[in-house]
PDB file of N, CA and C in Angstrom:
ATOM      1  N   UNK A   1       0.826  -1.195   0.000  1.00  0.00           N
ATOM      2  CA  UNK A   1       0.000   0.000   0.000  1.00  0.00           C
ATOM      3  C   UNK A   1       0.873   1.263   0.000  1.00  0.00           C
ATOM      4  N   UNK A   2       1.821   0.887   0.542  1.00  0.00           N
ATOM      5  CA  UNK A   2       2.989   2.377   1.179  1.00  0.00           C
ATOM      6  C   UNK A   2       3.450   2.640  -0.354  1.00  0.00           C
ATOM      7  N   UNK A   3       4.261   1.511  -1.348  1.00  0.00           N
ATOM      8  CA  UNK A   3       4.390   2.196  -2.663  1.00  0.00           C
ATOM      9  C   UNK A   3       3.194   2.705  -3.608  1.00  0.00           C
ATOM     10  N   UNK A   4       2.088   1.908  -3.472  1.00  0.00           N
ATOM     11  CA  UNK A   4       1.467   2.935  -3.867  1.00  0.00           C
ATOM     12  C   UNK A   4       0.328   4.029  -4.375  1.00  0.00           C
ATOM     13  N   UNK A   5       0.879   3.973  -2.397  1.00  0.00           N
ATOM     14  CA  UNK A   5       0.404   6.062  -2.324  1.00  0.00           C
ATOM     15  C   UNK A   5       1.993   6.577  -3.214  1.00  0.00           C
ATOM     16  N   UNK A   6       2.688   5.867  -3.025  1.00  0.00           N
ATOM     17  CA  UNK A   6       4.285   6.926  -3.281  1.00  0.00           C
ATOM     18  C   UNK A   6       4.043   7.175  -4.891  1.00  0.00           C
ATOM     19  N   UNK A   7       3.719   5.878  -5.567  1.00  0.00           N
ATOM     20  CA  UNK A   7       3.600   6.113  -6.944  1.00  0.00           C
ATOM     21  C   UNK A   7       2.157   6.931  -7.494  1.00  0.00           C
ATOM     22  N   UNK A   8       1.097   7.439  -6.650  1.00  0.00           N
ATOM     23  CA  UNK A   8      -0.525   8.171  -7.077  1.00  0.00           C
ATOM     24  C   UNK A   8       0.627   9.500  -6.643  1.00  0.00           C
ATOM     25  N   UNK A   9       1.091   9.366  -5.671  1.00  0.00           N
ATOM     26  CA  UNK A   9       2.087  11.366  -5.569  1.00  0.00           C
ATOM     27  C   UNK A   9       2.625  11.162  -6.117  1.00  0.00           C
ATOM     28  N   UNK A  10       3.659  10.714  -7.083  1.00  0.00           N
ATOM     29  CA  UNK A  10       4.625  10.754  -7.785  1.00  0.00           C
ATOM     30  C   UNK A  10       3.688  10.827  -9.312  1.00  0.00           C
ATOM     31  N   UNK A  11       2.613  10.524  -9.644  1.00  0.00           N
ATOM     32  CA  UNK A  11       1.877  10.771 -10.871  1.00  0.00           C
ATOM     33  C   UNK A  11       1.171  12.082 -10.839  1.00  0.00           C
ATOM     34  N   UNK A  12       0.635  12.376  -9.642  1.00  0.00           N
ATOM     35  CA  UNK A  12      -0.054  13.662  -9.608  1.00  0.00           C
ATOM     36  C   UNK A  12       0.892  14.553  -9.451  1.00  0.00           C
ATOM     37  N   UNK A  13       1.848  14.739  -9.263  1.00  0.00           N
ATOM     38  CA  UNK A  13       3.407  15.435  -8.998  1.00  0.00           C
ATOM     39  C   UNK A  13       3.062  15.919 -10.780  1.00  0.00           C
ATOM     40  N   UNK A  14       3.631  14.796 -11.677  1.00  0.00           N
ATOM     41  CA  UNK A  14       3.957  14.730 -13.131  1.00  0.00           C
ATOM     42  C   UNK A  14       2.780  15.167 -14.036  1.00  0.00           C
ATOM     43  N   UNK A  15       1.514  14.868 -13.378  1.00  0.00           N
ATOM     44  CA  UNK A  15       0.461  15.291 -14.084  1.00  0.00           C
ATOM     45  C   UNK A  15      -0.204  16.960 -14.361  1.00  0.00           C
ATOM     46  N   UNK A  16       0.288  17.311 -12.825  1.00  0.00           N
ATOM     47  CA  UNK A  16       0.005  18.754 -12.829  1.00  0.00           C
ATOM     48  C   UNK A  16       0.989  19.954 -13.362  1.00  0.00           C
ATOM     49  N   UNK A  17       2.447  18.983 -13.398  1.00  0.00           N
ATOM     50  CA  UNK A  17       3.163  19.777 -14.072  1.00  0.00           C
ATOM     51  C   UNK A  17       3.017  20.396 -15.344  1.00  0.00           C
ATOM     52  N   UNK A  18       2.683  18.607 -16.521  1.00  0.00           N
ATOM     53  CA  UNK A  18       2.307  18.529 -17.994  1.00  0.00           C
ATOM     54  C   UNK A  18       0.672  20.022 -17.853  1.00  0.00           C
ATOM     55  N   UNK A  19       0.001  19.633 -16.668  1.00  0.00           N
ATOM     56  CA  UNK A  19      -1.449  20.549 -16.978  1.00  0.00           C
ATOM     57  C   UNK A  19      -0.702  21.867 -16.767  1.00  0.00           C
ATOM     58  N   UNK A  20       0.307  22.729 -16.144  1.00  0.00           N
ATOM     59  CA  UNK A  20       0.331  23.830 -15.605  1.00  0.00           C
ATOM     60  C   UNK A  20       1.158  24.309 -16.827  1.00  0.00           C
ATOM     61  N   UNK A  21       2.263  23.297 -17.911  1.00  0.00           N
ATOM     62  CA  UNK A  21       2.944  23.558 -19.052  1.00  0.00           C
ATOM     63  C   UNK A  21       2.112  23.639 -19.547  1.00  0.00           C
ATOM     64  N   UNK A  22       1.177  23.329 -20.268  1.00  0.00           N
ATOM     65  CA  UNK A  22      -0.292  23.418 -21.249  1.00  0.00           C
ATOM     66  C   UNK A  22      -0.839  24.943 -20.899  1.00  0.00           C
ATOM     67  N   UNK A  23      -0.997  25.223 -19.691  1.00  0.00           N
ATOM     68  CA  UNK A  23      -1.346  26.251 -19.257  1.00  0.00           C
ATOM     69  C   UNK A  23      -0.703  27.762 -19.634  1.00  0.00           C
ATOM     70  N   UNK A  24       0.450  27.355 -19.495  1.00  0.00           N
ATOM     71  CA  UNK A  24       1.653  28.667 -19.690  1.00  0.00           C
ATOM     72  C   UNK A  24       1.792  29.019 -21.191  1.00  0.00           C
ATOM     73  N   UNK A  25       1.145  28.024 -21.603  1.00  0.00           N
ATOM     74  CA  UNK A  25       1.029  27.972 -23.667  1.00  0.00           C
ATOM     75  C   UNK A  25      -0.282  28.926 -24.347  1.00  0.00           C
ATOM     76  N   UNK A  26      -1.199  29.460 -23.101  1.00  0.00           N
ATOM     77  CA  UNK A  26      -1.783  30.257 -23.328  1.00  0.00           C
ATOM     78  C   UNK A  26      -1.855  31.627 -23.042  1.00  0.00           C
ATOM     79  N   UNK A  27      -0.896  32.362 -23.731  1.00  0.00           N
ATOM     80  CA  UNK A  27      -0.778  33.523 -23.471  1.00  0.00           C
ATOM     81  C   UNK A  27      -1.997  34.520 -24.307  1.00  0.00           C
ATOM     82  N   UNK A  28      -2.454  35.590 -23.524  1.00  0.00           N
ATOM     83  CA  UNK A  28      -3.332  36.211 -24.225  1.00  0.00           C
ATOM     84  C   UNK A  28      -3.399  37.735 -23.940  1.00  0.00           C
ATOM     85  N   UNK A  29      -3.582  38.422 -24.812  1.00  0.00           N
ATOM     86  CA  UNK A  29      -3.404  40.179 -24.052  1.00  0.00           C
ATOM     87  C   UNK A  29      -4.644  39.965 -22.819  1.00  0.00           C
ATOM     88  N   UNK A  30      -4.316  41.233 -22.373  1.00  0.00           N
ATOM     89  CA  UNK A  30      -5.457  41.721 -20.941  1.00  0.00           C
ATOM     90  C   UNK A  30      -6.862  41.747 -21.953  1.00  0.00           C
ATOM     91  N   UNK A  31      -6.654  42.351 -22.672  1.00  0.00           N
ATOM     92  CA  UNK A  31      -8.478  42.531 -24.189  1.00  0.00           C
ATOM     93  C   UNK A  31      -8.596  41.003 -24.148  1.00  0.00           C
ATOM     94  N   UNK A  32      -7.804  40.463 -24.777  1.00  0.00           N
ATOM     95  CA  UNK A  32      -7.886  38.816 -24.989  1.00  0.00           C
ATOM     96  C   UNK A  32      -8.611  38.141 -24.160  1.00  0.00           C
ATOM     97  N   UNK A  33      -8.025  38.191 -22.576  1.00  0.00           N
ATOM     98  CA  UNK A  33      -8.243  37.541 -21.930  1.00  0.00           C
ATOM     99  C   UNK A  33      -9.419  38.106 -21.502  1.00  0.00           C
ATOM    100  N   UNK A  34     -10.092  39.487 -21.152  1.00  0.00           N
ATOM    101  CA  UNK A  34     -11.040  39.856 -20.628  1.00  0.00           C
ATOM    102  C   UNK A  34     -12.178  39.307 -21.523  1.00  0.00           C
ATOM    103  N   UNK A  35     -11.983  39.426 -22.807  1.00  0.00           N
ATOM    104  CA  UNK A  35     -13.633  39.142 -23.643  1.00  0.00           C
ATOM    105  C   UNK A  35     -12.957  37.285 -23.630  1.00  0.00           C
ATOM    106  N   UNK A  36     -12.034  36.793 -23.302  1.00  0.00           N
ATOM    107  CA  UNK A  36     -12.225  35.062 -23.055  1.00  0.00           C
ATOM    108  C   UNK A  36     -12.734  34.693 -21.969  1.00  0.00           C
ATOM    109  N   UNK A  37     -12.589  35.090 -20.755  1.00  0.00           N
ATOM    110  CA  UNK A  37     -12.850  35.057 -19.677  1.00  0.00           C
ATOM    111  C   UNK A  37     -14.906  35.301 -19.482  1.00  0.00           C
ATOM    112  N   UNK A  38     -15.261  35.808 -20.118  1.00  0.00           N
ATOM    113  CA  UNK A  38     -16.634  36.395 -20.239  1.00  0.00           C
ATOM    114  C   UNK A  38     -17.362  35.290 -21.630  1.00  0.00           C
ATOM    115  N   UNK A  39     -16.647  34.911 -22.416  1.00  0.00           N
ATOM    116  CA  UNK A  39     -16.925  33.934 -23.225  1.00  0.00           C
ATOM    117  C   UNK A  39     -17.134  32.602 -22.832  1.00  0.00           C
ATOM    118  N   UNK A  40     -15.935  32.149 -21.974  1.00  0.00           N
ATOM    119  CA  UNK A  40     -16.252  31.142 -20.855  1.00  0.00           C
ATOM    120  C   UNK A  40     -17.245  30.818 -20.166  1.00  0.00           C
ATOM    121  N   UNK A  41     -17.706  32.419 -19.320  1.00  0.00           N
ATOM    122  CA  UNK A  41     -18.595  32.079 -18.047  1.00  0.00           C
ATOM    123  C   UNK A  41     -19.960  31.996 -18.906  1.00  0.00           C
ATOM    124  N   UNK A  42     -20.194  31.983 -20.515  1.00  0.00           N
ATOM    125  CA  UNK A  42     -20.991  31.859 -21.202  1.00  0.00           C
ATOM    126  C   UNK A  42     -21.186  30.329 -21.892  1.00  0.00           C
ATOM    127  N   UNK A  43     -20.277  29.195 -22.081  1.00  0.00           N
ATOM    128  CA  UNK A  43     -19.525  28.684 -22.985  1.00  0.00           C
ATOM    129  C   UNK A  43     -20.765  27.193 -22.111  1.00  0.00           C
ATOM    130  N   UNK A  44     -20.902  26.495 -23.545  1.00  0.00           N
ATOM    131  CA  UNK A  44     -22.392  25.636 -23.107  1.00  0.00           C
ATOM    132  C   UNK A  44     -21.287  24.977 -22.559  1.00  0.00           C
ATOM    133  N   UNK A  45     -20.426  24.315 -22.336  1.00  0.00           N
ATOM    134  CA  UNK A  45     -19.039  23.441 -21.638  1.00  0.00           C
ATOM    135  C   UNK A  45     -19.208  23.224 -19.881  1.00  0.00           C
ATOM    136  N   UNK A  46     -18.748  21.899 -19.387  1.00  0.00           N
ATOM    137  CA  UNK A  46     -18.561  21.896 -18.179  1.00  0.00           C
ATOM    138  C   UNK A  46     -17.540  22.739 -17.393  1.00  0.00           C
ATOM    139  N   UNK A  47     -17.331  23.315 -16.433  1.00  0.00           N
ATOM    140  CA  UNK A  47     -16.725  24.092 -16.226  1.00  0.00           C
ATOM    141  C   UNK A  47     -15.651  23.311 -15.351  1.00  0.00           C
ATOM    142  N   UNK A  48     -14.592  22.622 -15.988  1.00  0.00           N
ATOM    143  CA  UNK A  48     -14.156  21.780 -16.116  1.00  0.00           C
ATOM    144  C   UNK A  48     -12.409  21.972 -16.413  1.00  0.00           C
ATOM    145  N   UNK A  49     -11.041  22.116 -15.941  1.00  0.00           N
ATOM    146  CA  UNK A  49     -10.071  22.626 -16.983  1.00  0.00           C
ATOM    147  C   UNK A  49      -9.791  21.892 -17.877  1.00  0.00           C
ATOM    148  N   UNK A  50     -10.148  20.685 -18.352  1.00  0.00           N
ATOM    149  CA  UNK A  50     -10.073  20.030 -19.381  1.00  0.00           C
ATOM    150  C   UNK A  50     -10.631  21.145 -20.830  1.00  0.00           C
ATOM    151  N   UNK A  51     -11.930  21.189 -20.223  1.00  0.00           N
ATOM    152  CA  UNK A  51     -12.725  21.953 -21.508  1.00  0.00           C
ATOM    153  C   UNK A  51     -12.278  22.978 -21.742  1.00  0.00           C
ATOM    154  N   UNK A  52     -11.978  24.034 -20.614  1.00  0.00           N
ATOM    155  CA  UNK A  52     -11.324  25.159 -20.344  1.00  0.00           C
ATOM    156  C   UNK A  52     -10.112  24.899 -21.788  1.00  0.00           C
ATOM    157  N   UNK A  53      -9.087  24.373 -21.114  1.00  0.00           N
ATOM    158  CA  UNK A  53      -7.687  23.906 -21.842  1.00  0.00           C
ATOM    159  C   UNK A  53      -8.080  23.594 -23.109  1.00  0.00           C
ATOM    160  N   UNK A  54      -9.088  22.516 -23.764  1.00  0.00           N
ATOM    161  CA  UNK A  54      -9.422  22.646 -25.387  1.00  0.00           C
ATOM    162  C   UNK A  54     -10.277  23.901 -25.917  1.00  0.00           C
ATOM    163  N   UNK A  55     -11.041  24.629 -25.482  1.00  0.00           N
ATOM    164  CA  UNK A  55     -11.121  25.950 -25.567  1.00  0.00           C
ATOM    165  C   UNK A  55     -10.129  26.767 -26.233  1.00  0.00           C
ATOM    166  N   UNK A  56      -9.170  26.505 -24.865  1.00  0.00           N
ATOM    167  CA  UNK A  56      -8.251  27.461 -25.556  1.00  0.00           C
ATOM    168  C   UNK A  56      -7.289  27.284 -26.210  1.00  0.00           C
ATOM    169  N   UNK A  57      -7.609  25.743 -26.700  1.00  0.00           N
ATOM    170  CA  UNK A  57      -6.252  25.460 -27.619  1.00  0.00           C
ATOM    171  C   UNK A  57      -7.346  25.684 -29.163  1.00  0.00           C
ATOM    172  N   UNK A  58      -8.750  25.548 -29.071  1.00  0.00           N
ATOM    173  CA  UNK A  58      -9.313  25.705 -30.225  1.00  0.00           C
ATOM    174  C   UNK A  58      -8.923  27.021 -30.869  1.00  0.00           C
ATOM    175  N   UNK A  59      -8.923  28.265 -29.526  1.00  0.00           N
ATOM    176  CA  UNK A  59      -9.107  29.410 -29.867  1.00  0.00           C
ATOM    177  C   UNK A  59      -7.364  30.031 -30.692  1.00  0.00           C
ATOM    178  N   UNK A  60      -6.392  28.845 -30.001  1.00  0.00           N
ATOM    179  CA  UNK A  60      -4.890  29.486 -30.438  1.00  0.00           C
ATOM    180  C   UNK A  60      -5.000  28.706 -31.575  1.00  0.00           C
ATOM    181  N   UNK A  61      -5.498  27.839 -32.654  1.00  0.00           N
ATOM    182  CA  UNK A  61      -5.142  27.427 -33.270  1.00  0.00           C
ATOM    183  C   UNK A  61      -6.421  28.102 -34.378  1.00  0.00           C
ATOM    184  N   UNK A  62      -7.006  29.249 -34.335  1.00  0.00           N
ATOM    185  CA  UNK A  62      -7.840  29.662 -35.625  1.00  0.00           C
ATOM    186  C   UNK A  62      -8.935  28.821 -35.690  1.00  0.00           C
ATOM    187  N   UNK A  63      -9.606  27.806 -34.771  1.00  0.00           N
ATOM    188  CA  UNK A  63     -10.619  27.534 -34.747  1.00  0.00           C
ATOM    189  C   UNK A  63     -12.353  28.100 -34.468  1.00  0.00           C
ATOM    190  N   UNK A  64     -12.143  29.277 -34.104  1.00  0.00           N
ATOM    191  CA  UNK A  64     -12.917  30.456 -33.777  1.00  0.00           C
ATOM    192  C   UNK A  64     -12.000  31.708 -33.623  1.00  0.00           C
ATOM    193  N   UNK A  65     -12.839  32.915 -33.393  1.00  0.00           N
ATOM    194  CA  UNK A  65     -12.238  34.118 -33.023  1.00  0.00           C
ATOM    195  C   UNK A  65     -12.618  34.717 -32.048  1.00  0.00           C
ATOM    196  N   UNK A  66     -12.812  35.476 -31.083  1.00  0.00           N
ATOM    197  CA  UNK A  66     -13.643  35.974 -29.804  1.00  0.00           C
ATOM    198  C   UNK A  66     -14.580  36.892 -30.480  1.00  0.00           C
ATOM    199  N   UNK A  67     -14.499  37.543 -31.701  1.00  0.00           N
ATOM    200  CA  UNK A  67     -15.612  38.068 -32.754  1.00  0.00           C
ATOM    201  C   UNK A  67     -16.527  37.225 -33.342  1.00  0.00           C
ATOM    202  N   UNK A  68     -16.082  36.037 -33.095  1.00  0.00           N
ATOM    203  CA  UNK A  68     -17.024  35.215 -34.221  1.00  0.00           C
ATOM    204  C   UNK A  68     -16.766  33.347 -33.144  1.00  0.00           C
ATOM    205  N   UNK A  69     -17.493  33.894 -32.450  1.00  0.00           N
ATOM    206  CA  UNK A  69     -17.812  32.496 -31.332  1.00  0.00           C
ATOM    207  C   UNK A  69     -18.629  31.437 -31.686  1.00  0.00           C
ATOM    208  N   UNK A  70     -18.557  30.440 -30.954  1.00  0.00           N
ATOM    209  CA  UNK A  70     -18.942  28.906 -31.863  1.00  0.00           C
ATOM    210  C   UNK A  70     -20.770  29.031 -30.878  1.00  0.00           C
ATOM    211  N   UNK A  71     -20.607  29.978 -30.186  1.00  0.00           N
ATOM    212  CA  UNK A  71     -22.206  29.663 -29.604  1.00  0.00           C
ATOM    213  C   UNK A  71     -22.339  31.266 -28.889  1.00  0.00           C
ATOM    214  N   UNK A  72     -23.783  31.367 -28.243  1.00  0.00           N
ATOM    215  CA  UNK A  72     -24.703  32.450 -27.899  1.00  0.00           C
ATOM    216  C   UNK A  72     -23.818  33.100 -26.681  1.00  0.00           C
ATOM    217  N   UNK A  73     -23.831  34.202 -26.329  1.00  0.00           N
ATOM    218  CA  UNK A  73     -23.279  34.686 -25.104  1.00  0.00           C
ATOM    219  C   UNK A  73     -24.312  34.741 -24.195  1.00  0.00           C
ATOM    220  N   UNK A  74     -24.995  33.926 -23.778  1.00  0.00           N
ATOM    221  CA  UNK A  74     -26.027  33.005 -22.887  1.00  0.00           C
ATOM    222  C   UNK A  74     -25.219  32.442 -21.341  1.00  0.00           C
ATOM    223  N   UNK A  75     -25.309  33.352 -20.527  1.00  0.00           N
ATOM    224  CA  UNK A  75     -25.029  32.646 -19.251  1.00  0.00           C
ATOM    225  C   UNK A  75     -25.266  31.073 -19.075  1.00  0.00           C
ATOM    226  N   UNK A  76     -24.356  30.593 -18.187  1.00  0.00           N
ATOM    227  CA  UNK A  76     -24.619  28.843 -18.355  1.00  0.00           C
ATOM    228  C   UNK A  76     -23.814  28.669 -16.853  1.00  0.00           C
ATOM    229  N   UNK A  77     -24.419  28.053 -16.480  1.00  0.00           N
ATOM    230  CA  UNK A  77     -24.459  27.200 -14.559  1.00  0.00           C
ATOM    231  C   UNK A  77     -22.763  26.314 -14.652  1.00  0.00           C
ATOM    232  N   UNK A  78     -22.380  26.035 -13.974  1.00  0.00           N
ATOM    233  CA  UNK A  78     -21.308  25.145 -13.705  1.00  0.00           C
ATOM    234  C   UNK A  78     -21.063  24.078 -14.781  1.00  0.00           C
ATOM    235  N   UNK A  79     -22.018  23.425 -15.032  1.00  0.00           N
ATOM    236  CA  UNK A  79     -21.989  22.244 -15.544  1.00  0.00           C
ATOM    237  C   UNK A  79     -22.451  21.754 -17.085  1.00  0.00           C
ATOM    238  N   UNK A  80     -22.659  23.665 -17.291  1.00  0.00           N
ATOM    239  CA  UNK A  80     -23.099  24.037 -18.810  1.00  0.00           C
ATOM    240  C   UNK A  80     -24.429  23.614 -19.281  1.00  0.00           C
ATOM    241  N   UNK A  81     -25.232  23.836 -18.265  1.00  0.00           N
ATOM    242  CA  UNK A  81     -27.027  24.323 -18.338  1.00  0.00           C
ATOM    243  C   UNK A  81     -26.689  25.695 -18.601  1.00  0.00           C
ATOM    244  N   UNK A  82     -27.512  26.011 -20.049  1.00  0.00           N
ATOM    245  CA  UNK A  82     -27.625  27.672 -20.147  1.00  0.00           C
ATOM    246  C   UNK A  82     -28.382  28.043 -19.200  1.00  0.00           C
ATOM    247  N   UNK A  83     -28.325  29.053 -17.984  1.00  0.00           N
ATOM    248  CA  UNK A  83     -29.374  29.925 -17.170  1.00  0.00           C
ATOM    249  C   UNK A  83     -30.528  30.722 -18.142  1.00  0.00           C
TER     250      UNK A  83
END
């Protein structure tokens, strides 16, 4: 049992690193980030950093634009029920 707990910390150690590098790959101006950030708390998606993270890899790779969004700017609950 003692190895492993050592090896679940030693994966979550490695896992959050790879998530926090993914993270640092999204750079965005303060404009950027303010109308993404507001696109999000709109975004039919679980609120989730998975979804978060393909979001914003859709958005760095020309898959949408923050002018021209893939859905309604419709408030939506945690779990991506539109309110």
């Amino acid at each position: 049992m003692a190895e492993q707990a050592l090896s679940w910390a030693a994966s979550e150690v490695r896992d959050r690193a790879y998530r926090a590098g993914r993270w640092r790959l999204a750079t965005l101006s303060s404009n950027e980030c303010a109308i993404f950030c507001g696109a999000w708390d709109c975004a039919p998606y679980p609120a989730d950093p998975v979804y978060l993270l393909d979001f914003l890899h859709s958005y760095s790779v020309g898959r949408f634009t923050l002018d021209n969004l893939l859905f309604d700017l419709v408030p939506s609950e945690p779990h991506g029920c539109r309110l």
